[in-house]
N, C-alpha and C. Protein backbone atom coordinates (compact mmCIF):
# COMPACT_ATOMS: atom_id res chain seq x y z
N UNK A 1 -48.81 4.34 -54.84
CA UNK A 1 -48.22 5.65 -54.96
C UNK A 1 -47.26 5.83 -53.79
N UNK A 2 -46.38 6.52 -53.82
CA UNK A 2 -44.95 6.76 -53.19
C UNK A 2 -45.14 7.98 -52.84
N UNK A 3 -44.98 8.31 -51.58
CA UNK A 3 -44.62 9.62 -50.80
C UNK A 3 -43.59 10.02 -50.23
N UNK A 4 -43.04 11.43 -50.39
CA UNK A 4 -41.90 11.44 -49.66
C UNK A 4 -41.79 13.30 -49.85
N UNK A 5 -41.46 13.62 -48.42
CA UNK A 5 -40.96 15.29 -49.02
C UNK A 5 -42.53 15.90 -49.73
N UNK A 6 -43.67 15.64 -49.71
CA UNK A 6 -44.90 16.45 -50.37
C UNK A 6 -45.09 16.39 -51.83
N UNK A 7 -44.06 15.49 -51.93
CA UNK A 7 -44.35 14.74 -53.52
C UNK A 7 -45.03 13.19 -53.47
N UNK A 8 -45.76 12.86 -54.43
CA UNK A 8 -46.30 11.69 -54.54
C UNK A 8 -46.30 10.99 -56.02
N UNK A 9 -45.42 10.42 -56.17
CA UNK A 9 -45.52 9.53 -57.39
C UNK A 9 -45.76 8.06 -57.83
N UNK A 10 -46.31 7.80 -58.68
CA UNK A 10 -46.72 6.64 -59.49
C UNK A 10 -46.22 6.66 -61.00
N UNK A 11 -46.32 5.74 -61.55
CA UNK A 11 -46.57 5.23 -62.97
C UNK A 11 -47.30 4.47 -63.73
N UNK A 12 -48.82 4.85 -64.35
CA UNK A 12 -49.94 4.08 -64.90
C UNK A 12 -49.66 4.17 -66.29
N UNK A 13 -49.82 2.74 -66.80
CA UNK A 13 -49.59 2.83 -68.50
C UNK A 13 -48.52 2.94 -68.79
N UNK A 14 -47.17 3.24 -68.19
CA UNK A 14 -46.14 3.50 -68.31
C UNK A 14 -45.92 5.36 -68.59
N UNK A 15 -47.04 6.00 -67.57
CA UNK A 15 -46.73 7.66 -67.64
C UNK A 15 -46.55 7.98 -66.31
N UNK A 16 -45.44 8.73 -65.71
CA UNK A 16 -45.47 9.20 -64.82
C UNK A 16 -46.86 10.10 -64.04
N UNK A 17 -46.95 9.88 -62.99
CA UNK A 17 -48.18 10.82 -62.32
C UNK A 17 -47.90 11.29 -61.54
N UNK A 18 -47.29 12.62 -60.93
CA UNK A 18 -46.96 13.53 -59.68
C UNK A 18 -47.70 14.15 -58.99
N UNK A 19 -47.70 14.20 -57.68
CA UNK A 19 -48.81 14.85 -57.21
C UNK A 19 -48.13 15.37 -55.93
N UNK A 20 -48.02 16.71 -56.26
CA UNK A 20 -47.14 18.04 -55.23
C UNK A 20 -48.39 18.77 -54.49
N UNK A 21 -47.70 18.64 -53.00
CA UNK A 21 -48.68 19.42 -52.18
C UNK A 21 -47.80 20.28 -51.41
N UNK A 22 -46.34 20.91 -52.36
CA UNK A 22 -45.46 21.57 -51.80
C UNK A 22 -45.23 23.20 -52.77
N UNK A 23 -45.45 23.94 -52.17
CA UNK A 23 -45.33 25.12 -52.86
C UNK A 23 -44.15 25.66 -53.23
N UNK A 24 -42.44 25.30 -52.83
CA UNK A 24 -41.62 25.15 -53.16
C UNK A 24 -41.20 23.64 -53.92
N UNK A 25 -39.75 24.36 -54.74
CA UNK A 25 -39.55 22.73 -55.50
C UNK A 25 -40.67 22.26 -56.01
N UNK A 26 -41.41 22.24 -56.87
CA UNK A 26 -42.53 21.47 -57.18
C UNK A 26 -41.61 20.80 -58.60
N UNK A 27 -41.63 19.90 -59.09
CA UNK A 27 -41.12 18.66 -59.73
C UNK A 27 -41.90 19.09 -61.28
N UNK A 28 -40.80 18.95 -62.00
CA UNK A 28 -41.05 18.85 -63.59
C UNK A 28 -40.34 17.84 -64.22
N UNK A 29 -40.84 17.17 -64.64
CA UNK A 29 -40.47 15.60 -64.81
C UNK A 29 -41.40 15.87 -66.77
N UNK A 30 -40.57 15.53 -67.63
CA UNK A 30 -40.69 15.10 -69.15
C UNK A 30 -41.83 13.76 -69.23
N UNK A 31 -42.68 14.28 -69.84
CA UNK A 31 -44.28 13.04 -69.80
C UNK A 31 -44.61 13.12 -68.86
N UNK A 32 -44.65 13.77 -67.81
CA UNK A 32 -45.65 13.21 -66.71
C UNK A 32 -46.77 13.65 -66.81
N UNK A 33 -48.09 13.47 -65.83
CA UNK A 33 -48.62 14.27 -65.36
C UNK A 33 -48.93 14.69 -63.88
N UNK A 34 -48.56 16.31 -63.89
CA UNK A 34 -48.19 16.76 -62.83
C UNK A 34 -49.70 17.20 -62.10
N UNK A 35 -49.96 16.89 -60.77
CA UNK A 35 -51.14 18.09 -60.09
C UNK A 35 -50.48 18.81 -59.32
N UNK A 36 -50.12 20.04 -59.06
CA UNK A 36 -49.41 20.50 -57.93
C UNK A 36 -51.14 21.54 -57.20
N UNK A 37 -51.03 20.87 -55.64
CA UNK A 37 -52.21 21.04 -55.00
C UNK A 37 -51.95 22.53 -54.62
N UNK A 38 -50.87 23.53 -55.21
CA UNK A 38 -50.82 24.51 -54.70
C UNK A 38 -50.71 25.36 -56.03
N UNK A 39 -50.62 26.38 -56.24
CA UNK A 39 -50.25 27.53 -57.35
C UNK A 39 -48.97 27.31 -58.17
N UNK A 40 -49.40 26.72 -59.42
CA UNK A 40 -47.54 26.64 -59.85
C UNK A 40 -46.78 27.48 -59.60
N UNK A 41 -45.43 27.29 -59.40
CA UNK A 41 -44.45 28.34 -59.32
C UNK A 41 -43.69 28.61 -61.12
N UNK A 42 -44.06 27.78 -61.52
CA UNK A 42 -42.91 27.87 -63.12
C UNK A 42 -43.86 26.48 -63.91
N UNK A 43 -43.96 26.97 -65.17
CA UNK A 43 -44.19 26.52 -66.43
C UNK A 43 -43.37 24.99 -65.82
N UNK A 44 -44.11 24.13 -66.81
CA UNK A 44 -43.20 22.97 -67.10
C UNK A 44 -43.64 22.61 -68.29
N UNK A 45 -43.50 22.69 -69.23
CA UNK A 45 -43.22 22.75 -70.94
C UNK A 45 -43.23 20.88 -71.39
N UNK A 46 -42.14 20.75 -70.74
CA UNK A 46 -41.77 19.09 -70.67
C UNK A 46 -42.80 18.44 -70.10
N UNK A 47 -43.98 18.60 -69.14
CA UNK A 47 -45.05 17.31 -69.02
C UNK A 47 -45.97 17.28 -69.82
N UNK A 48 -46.47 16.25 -69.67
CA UNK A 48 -47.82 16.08 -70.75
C UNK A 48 -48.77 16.70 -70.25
N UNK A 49 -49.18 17.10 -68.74
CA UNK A 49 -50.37 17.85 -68.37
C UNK A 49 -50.06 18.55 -67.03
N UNK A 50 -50.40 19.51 -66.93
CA UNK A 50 -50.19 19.86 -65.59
C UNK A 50 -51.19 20.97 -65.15
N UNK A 51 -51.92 20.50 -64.28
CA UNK A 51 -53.10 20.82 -63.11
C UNK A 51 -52.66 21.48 -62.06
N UNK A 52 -52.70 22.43 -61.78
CA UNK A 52 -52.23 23.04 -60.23
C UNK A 52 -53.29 23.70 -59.66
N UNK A 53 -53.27 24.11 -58.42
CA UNK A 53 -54.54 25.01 -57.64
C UNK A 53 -55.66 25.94 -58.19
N UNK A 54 -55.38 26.82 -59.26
CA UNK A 54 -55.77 27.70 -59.98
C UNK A 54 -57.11 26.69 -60.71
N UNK A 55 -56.16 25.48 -61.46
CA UNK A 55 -57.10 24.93 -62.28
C UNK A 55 -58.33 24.11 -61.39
N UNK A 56 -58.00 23.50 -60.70
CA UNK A 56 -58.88 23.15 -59.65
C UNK A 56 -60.14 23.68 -58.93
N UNK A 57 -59.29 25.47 -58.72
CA UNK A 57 -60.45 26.20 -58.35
C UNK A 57 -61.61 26.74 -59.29
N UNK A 58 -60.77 26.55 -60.41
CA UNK A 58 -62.04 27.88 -60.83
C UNK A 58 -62.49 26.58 -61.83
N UNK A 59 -62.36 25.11 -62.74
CA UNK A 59 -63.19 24.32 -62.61
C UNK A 59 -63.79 23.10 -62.03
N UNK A 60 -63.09 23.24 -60.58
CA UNK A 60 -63.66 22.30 -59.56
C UNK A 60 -62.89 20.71 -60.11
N UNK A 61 -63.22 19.77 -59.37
CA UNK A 61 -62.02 18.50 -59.55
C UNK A 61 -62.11 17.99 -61.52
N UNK A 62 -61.66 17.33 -61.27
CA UNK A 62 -61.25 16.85 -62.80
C UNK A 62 -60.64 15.00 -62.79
N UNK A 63 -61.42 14.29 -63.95
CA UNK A 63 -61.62 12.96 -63.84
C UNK A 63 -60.60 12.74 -65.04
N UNK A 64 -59.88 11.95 -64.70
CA UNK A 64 -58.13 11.87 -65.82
C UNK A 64 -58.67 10.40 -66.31
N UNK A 65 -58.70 9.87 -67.55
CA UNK A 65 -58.16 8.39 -67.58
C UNK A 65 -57.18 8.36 -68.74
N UNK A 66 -56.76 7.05 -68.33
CA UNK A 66 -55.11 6.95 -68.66
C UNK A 66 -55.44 5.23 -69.33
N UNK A 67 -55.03 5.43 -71.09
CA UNK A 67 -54.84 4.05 -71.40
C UNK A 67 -53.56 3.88 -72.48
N UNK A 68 -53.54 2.78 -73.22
CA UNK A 68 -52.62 2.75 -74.81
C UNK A 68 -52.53 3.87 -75.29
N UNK A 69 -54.11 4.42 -75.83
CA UNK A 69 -54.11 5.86 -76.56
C UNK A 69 -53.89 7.11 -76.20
N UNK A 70 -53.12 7.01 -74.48
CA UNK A 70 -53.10 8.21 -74.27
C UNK A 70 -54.15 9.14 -73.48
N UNK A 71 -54.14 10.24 -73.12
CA UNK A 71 -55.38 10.13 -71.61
C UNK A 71 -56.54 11.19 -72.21
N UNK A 72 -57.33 10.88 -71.28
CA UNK A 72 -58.75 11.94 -71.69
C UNK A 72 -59.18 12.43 -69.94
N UNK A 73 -59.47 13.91 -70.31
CA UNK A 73 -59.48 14.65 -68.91
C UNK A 73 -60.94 15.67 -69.43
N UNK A 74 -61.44 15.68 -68.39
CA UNK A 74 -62.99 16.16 -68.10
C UNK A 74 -62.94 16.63 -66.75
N UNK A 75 -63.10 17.98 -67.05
CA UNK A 75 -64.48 18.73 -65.92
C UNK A 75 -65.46 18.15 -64.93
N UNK A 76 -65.19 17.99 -63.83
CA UNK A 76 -66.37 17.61 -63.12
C UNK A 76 -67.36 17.90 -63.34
N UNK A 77 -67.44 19.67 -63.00
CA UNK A 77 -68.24 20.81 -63.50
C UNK A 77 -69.25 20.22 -64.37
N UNK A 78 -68.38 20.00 -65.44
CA UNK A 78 -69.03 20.24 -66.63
C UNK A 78 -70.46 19.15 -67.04
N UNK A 79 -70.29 17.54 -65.59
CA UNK A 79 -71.06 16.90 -65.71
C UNK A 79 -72.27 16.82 -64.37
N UNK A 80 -71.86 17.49 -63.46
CA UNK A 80 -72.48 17.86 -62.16
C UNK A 80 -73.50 17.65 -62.51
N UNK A 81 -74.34 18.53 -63.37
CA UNK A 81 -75.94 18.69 -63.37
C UNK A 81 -76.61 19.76 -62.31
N UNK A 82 -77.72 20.04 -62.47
CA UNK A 82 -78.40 21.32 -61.44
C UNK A 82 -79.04 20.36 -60.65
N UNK A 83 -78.04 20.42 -59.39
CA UNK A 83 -79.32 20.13 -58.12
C UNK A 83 -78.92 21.31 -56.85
N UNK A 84 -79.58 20.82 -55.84
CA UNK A 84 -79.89 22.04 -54.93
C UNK A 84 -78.61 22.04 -54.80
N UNK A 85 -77.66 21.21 -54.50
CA UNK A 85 -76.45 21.80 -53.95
C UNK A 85 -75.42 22.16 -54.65
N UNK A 86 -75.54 22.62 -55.94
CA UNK A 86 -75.21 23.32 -57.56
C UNK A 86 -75.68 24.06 -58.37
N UNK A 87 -76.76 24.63 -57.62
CA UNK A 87 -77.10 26.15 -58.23
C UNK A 87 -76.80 26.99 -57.78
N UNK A 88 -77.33 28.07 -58.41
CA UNK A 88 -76.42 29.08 -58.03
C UNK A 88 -77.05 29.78 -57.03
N UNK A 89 -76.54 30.60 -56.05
CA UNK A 89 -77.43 30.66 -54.40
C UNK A 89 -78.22 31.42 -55.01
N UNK A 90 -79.14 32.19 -54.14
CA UNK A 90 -80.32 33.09 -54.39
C UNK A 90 -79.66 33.91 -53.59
N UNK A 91 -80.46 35.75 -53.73
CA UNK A 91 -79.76 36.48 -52.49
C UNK A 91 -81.07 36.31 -51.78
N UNK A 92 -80.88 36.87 -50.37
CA UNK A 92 -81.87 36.63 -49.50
C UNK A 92 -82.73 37.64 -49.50
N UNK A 93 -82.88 38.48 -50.62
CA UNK A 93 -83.99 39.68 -50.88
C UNK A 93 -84.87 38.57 -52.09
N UNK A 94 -84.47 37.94 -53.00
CA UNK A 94 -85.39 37.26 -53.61
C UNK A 94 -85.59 36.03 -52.98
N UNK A 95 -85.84 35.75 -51.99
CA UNK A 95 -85.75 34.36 -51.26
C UNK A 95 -87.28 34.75 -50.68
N UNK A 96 -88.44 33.35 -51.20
CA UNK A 96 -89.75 33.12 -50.53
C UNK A 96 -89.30 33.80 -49.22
């Protein structure tokens, strides 16, 4: 992957992959897929996926794979499982 200016790009499979950690200029590039590590500023219509801060926060990281057929993207979240350090807190009035 290539850095330069708070952009980071590659090409797997023959799809672009961007990865902006710049809150201005953030890059819309046709097929890619974009993460911008900050709040999009503007739609990009033209990539194939695009992930920015928002999506990150509210379902935590996200596992991309990329082949022939095209990619499949999953929720961390969604495979975590309940352990102590993924439930949900207690308040300290119901706490032994």
């Amino acid at each position: 992957m290539l850095c330069h200016g708070g952009i980071c790009q590659s090409v797997t499979h023959g799809v672009p992959l961007v990865v902006s950690y710049e809150k201005e200029g953030q890059p819309c590039i046709k097929g890619a897929l974009l993460v911008h590590l900050e709040p999009s500023q503007r739609a990009c219509p033209e990539a194939r996926l695009t992930l920015d801060w928002y999506d990150i926060w509210k379902a935590g990281g996200y596992a991309l794979w990329l082949n022939e057929k095209g990619q499949h993207l999953e929720k961390v979240r969604e495979h975590q499982g309940l352990r102590p350090w993924t439930g949900k807190a207690i308040h300290k009035r119901d706490r032994p």
